[in-house]
N, C-alpha and C. Protein backbone atom coordinates (compact mmCIF):
# COMPACT_ATOMS: atom_id res chain seq x y z
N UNK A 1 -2.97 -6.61 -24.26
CA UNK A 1 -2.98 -7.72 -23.37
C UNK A 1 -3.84 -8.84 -23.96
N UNK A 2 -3.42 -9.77 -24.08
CA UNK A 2 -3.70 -11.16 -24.32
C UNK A 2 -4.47 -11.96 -23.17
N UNK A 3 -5.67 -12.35 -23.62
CA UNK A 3 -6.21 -13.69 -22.14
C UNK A 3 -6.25 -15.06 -22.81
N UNK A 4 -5.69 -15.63 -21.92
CA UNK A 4 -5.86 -17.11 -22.34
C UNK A 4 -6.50 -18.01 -21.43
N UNK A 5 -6.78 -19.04 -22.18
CA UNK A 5 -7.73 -20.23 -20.93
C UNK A 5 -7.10 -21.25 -21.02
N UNK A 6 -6.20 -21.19 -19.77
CA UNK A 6 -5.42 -22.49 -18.98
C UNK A 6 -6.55 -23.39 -18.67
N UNK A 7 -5.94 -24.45 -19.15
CA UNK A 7 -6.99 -25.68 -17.92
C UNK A 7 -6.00 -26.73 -17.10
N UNK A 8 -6.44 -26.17 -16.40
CA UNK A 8 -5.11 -26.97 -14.71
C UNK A 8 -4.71 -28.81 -15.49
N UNK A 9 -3.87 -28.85 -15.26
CA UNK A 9 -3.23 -30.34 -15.23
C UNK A 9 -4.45 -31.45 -14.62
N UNK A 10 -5.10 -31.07 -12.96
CA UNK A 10 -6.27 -31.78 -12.78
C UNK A 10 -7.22 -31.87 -13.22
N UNK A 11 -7.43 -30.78 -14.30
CA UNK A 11 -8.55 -31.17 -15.02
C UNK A 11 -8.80 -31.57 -16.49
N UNK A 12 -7.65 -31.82 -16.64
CA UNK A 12 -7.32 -32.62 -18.10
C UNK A 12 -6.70 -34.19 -17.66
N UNK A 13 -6.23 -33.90 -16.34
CA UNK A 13 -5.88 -35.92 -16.29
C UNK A 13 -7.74 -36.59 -16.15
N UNK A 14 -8.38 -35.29 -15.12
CA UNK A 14 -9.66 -36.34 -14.79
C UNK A 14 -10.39 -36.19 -16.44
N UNK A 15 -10.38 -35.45 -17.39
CA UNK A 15 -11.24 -35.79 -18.62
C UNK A 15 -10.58 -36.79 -19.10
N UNK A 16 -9.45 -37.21 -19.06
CA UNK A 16 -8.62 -38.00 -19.49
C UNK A 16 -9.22 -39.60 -19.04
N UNK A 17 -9.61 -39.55 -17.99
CA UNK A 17 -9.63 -40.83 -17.24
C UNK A 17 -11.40 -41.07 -17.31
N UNK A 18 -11.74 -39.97 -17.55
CA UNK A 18 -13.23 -40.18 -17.62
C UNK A 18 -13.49 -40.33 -19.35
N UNK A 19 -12.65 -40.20 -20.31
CA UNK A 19 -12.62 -40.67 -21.39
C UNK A 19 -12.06 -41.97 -21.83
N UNK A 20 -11.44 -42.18 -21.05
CA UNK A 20 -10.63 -44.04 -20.84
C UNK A 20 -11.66 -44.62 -20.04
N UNK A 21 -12.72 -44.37 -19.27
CA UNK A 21 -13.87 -45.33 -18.73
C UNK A 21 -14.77 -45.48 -19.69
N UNK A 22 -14.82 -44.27 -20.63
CA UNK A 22 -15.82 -44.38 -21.85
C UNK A 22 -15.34 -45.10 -22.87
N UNK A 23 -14.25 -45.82 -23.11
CA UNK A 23 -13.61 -46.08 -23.76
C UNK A 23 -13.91 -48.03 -23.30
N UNK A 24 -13.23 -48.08 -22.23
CA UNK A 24 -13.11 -49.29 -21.82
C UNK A 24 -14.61 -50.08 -21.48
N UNK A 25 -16.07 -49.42 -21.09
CA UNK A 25 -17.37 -50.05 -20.99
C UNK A 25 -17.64 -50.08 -22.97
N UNK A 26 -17.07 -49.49 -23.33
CA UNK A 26 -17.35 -49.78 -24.62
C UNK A 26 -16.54 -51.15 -25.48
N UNK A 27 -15.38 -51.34 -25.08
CA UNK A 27 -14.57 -51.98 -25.34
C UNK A 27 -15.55 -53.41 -24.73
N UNK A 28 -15.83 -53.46 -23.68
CA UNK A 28 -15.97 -54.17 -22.58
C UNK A 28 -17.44 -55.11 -23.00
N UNK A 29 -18.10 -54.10 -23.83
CA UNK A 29 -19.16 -54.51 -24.71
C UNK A 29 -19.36 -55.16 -25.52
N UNK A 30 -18.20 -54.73 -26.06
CA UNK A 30 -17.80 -55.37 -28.10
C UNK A 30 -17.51 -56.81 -27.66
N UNK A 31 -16.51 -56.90 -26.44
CA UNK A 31 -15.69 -57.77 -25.87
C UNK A 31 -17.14 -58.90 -25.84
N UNK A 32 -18.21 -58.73 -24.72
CA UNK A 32 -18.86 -59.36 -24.55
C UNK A 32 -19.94 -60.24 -25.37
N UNK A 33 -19.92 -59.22 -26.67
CA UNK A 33 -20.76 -59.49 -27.54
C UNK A 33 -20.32 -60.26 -28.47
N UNK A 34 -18.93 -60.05 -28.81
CA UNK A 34 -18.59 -60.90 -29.79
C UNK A 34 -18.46 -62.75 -29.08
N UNK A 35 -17.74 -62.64 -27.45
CA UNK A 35 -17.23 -63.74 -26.79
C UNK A 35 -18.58 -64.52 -26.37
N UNK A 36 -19.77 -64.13 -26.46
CA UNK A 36 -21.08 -64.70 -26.25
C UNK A 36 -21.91 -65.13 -27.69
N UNK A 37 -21.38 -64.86 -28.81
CA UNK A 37 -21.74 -64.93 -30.10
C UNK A 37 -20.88 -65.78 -30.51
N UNK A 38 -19.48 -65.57 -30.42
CA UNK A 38 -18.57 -66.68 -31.14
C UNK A 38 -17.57 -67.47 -30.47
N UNK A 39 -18.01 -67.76 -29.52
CA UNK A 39 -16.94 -68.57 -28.46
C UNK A 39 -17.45 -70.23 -28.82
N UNK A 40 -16.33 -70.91 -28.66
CA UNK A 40 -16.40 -71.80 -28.82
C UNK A 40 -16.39 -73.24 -27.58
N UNK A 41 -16.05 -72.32 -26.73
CA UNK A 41 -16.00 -73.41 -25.15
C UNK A 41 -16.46 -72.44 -24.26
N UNK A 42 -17.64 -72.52 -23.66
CA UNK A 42 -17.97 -71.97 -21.95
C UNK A 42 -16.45 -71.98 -21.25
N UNK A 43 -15.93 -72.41 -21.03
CA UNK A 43 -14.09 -72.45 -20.00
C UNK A 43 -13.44 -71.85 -20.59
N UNK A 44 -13.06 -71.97 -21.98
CA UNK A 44 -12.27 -70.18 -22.67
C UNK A 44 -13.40 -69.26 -22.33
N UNK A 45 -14.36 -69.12 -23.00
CA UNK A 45 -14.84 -67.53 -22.21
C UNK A 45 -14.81 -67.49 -20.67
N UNK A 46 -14.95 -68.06 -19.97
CA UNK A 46 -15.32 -67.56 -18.50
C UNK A 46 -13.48 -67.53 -18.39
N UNK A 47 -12.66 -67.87 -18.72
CA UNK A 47 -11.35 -67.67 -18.46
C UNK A 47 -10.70 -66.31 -19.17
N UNK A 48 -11.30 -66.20 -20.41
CA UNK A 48 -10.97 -65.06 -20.93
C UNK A 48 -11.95 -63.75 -19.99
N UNK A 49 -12.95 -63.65 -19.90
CA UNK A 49 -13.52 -62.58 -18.91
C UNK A 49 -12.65 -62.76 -18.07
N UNK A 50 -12.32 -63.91 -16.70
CA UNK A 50 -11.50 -63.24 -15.91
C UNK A 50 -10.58 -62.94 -15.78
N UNK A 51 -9.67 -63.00 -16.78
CA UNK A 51 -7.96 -62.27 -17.24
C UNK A 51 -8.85 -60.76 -17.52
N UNK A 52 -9.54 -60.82 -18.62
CA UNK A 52 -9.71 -59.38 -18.40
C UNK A 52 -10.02 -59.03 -17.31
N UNK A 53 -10.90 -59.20 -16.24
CA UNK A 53 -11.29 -57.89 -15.64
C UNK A 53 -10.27 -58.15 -14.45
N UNK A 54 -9.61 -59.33 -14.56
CA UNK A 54 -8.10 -59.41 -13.25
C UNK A 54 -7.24 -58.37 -13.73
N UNK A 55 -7.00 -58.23 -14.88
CA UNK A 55 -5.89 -57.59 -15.01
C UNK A 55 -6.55 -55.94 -15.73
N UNK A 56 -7.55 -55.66 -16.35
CA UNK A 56 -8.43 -54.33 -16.08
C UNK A 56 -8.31 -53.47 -15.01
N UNK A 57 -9.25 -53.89 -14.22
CA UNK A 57 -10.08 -53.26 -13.01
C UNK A 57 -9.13 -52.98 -12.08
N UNK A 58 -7.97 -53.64 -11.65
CA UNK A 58 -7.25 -52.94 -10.59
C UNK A 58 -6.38 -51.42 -11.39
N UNK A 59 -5.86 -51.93 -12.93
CA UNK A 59 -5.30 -51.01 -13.55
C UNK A 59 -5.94 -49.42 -12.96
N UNK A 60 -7.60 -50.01 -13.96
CA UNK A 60 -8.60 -48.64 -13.17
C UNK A 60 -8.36 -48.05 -11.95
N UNK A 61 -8.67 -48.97 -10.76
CA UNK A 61 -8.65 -48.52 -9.62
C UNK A 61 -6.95 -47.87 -9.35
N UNK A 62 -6.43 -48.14 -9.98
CA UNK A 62 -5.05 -47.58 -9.33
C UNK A 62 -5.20 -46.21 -10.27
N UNK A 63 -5.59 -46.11 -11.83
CA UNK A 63 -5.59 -44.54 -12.21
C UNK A 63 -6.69 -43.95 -11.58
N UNK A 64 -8.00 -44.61 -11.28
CA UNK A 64 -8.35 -43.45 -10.46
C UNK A 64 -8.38 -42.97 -8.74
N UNK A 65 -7.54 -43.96 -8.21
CA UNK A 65 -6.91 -43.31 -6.99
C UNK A 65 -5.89 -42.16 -7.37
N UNK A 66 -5.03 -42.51 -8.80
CA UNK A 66 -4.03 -41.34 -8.83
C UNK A 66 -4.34 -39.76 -9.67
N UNK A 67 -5.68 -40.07 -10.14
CA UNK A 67 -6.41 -38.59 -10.18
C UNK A 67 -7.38 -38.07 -9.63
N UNK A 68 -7.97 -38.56 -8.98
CA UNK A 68 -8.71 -38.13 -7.65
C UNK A 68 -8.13 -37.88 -6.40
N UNK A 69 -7.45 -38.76 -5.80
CA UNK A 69 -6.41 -38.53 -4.64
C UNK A 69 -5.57 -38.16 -4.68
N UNK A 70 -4.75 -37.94 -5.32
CA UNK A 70 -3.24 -37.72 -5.38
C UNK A 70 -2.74 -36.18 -5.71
């Protein structure tokens, strides 16, 4: 007889999603550091931050309503 170690579907979407948050504050960093170092107009950056986190953050909130709740 053979044992093996399953790991449930829920607990590979939530490492999944908790590795895409580690992913994206990192991203989110680079993002900031470079757009505060080499930007060339205050109104492109504050326009570029809020496309990102408009179109980011709900993404987030909708994957992690659908691995926590769902």
């Amino acid at each position: 007889m053979t044992t093996s170690t399953l790991i449930s579907l829920a607990v590979l979407a939530k490492l999944a999603f908790y590795l895409l948050i580690i992913t994206y504050v990192v991203f989110t960093t680079i993002l900031y550091y470079h757009w505060q170092n080499y930007s060339m107009s205050q109104a492109v950056t504050r326009s570029t931050y809020l496309a990102f986190f408009v179109i980011s953050l709900p993404l987030l909130i909708i994957m992690s309503i659908s691995v926590f709740f769902i």
